[in-house]
C-alpha atoms as a PDB file:
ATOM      1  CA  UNK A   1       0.000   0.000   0.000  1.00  0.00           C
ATOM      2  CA  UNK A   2       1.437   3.165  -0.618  1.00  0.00           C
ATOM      3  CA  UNK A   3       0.585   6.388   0.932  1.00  0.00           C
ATOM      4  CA  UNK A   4      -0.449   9.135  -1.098  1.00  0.00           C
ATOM      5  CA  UNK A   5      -1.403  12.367  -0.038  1.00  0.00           C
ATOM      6  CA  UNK A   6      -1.449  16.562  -1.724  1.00  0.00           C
ATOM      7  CA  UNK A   7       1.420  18.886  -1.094  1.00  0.00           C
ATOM      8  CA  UNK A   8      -1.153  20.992   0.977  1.00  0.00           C
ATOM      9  CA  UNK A   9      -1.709  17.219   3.174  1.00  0.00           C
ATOM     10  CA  UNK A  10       2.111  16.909   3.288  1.00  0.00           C
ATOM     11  CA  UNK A  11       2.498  20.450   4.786  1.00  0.00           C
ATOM     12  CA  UNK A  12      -0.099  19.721   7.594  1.00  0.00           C
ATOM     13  CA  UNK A  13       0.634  16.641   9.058  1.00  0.00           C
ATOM     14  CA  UNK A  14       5.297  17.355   8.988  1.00  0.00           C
ATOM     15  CA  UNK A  15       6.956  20.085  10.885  1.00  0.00           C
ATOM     16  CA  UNK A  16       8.737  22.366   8.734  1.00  0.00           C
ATOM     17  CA  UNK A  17      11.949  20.944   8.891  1.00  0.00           C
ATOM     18  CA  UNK A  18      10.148  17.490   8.176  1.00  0.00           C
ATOM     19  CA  UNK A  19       8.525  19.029   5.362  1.00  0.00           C
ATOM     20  CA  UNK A  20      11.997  20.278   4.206  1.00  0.00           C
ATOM     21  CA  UNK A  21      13.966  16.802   4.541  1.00  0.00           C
ATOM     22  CA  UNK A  22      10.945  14.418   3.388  1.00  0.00           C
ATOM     23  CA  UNK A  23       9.227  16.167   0.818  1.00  0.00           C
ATOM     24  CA  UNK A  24      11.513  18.518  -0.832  1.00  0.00           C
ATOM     25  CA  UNK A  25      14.999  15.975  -0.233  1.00  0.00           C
ATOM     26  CA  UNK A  26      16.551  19.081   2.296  1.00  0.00           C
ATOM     27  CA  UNK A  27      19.477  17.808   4.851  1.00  0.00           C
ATOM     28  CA  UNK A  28      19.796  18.846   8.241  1.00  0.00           C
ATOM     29  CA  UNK A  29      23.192  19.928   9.571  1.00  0.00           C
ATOM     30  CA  UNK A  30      25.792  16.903  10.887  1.00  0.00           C
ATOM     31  CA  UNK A  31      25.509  16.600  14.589  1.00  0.00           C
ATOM     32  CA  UNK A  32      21.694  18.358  15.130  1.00  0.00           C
ATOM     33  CA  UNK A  33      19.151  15.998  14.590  1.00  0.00           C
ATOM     34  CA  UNK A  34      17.385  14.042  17.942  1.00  0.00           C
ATOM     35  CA  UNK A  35      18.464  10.665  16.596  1.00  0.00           C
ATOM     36  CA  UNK A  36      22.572  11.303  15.322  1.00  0.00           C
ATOM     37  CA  UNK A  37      23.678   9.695  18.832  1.00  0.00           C
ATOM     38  CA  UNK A  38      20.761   8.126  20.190  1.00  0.00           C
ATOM     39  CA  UNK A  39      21.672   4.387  21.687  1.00  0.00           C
ATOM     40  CA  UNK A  40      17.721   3.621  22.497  1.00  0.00           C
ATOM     41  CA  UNK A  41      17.001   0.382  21.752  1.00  0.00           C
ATOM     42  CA  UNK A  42      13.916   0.057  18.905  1.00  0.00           C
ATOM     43  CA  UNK A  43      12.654   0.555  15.642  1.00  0.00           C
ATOM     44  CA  UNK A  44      12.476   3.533  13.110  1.00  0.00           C
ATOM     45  CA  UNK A  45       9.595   4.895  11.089  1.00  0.00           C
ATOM     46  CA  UNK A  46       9.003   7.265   8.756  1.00  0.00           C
ATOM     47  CA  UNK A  47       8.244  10.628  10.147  1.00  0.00           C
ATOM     48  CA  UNK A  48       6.003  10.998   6.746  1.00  0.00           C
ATOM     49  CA  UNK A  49       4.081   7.484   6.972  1.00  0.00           C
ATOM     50  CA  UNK A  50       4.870   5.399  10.126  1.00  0.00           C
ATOM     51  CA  UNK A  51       6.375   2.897   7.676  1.00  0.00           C
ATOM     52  CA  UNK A  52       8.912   0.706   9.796  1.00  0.00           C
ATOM     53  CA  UNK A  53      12.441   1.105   7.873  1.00  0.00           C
ATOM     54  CA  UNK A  54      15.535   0.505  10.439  1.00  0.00           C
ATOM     55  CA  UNK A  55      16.055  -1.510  13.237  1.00  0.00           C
ATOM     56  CA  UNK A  56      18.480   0.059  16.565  1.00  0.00           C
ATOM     57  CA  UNK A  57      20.387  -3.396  16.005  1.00  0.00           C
ATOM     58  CA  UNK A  58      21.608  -1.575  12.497  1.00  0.00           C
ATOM     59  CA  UNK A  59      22.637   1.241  13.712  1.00  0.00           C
ATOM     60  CA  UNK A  60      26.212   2.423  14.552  1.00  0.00           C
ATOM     61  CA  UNK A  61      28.248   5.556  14.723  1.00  0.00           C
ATOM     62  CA  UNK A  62      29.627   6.347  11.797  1.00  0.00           C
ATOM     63  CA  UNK A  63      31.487   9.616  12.874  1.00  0.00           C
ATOM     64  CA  UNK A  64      29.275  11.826  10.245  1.00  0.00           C
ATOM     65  CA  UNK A  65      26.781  13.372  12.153  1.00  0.00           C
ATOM     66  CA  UNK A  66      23.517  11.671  11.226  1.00  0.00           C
ATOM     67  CA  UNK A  67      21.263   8.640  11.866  1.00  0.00           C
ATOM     68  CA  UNK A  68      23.442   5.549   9.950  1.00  0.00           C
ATOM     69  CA  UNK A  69      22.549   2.039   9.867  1.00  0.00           C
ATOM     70  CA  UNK A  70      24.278  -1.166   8.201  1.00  0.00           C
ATOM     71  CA  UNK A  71      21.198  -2.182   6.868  1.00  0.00           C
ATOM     72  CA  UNK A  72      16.999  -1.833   6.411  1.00  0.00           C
ATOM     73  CA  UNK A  73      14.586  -3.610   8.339  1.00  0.00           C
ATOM     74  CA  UNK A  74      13.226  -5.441   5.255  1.00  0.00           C
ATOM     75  CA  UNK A  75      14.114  -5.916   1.606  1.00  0.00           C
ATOM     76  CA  UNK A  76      10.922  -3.732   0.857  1.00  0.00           C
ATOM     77  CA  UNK A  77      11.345  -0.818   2.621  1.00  0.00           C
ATOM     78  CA  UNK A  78      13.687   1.391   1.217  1.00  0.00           C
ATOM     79  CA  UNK A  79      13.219   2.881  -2.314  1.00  0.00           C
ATOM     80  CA  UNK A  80      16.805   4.086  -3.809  1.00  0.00           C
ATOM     81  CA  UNK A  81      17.333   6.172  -6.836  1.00  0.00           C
ATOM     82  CA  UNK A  82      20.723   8.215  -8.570  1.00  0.00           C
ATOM     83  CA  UNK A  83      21.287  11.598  -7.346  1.00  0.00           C
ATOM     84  CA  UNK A  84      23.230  14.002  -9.551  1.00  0.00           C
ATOM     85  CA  UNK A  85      22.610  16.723  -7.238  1.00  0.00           C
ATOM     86  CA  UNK A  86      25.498  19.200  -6.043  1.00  0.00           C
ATOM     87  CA  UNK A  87      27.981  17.718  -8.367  1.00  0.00           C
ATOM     88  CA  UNK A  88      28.175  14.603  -6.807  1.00  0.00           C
ATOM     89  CA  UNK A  89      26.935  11.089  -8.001  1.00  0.00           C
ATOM     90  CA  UNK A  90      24.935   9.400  -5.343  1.00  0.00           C
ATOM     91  CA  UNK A  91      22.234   7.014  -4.424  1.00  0.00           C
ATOM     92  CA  UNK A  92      19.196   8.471  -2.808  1.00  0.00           C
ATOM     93  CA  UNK A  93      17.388   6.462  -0.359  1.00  0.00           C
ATOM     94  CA  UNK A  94      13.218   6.693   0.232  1.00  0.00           C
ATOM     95  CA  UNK A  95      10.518   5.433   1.817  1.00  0.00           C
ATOM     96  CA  UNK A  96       9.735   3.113  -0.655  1.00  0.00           C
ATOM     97  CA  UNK A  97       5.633   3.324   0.705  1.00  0.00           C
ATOM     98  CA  UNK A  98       5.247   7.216   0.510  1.00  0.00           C
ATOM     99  CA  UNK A  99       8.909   8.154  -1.244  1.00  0.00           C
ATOM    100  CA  UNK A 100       9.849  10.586   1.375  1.00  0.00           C
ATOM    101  CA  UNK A 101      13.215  11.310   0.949  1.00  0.00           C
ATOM    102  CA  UNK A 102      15.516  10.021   4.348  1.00  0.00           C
ATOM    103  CA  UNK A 103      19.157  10.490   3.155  1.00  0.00           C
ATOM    104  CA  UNK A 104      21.521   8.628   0.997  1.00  0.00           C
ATOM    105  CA  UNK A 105      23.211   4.913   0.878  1.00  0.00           C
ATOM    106  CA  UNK A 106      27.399   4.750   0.580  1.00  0.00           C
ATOM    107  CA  UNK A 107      29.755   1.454   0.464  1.00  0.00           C
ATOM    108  CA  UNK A 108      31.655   2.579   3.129  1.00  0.00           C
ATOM    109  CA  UNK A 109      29.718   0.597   6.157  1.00  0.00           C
ATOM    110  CA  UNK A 110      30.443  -1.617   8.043  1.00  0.00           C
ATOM    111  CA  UNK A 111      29.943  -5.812   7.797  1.00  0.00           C
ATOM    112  CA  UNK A 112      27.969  -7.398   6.537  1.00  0.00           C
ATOM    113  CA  UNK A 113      26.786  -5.496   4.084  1.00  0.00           C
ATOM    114  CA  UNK A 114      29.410  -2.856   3.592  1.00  0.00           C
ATOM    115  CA  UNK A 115      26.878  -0.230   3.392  1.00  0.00           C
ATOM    116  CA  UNK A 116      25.947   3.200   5.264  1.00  0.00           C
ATOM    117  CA  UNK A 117      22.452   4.520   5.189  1.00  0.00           C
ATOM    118  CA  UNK A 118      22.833   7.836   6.209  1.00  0.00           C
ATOM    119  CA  UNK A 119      19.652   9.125   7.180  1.00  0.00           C
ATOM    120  CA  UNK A 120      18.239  12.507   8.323  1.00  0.00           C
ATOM    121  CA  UNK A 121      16.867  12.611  11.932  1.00  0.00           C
ATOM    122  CA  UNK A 122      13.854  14.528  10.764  1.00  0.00           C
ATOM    123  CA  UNK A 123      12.762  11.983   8.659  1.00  0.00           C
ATOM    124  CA  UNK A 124      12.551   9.686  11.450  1.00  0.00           C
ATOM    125  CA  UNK A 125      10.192   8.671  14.194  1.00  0.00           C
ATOM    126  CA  UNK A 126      11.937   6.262  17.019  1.00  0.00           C
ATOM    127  CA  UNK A 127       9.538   3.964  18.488  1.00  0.00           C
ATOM    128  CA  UNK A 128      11.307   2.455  21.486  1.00  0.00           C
ATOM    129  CA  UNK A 129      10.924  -0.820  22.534  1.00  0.00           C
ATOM    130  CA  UNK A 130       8.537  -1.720  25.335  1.00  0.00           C
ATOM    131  CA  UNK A 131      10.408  -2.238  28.271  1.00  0.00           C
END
C-alpha cells in the first residue's frame, strides 16, 4: 500500500523541517538531529508514513553526524534512486511506501553489508521498545 497524499496534506501533518527533509529531499546539519547519537534500543519509522524502515540493532556511529545504519529492516522498505545533485553522483534512499526522501546509501559501512544509510533525523520517528 502506498501512501499518497497533496502537497497541501504533506504540509499539515510534517513540521517544517520534516517538510523540508521528506518532501523537498533538504538535509539537516551533521551533529543536530534528535536521533545522530541516540543508543535507544527500537525501531524507526518514517516521520512521513509510520512505515517501519531501520532496526536500533543496524545502527552504529559512523562519525558523520547523522542517523546511519548497516542495513533496512526489510528488503521492501527502502526505495533508492541516482542523485546528480550538487555535483556529486549518489544514491538516494526513500521510503519506498510514501517516497519521502531520508538520506543517501554509501559502500563505506560496516559488515555485513558494507553499506551506510545515512539518514536525516527529521525523517525519522523512534519507536522504542517496550520495556
Amino acid at each position: 500500500m502506498t501512501t499518497t497524499k497533496s502537497d497541501a496534506e504533506w504540509r499539515d501533518k510534517l513540521t517544517p523541517e520534516q517538510y523540508n527533509v521528506c518532501r523537498c529531499g533538504g538535509t539537516e546539519p551533521a551533529f543536530t538531529g534528535k536521533y545522530w547519537d541516540t543508543k535507544t534500543p527500537g525501531t524507526y519509522h518514517c516521520a512521513a508514513c509510520d512505515t517501519a524502515l531501520f532496526s536500533s540493532e543496524t545502527k552504529y556511529d559512523s562519525g558523520s553526524g547523522w542517523p546511519s545504519f548497516w542495513a533496512p529492516i526489510s528488503e521492501g522498505a527502502i526505495a533508492e534512486k541516482n542523485d546528480t545533485s550538487h555535483g556529486m553522483v549518489r544514491t538516494e534512499i526513500l521510503c519506498a511506501n510514501c517516497e519521502s526522501h531520508l538520506g543517501h546509501v554509501f559502500p563505506d559501512g560496516p559488515q555485513p553489508t558494507g553499506l551506510r544509510y545515512c539518514t536525516n533525523s527529521a525523517s525519522l520517528h523512534l519507536k522504542p521498545l517496550a520495556e
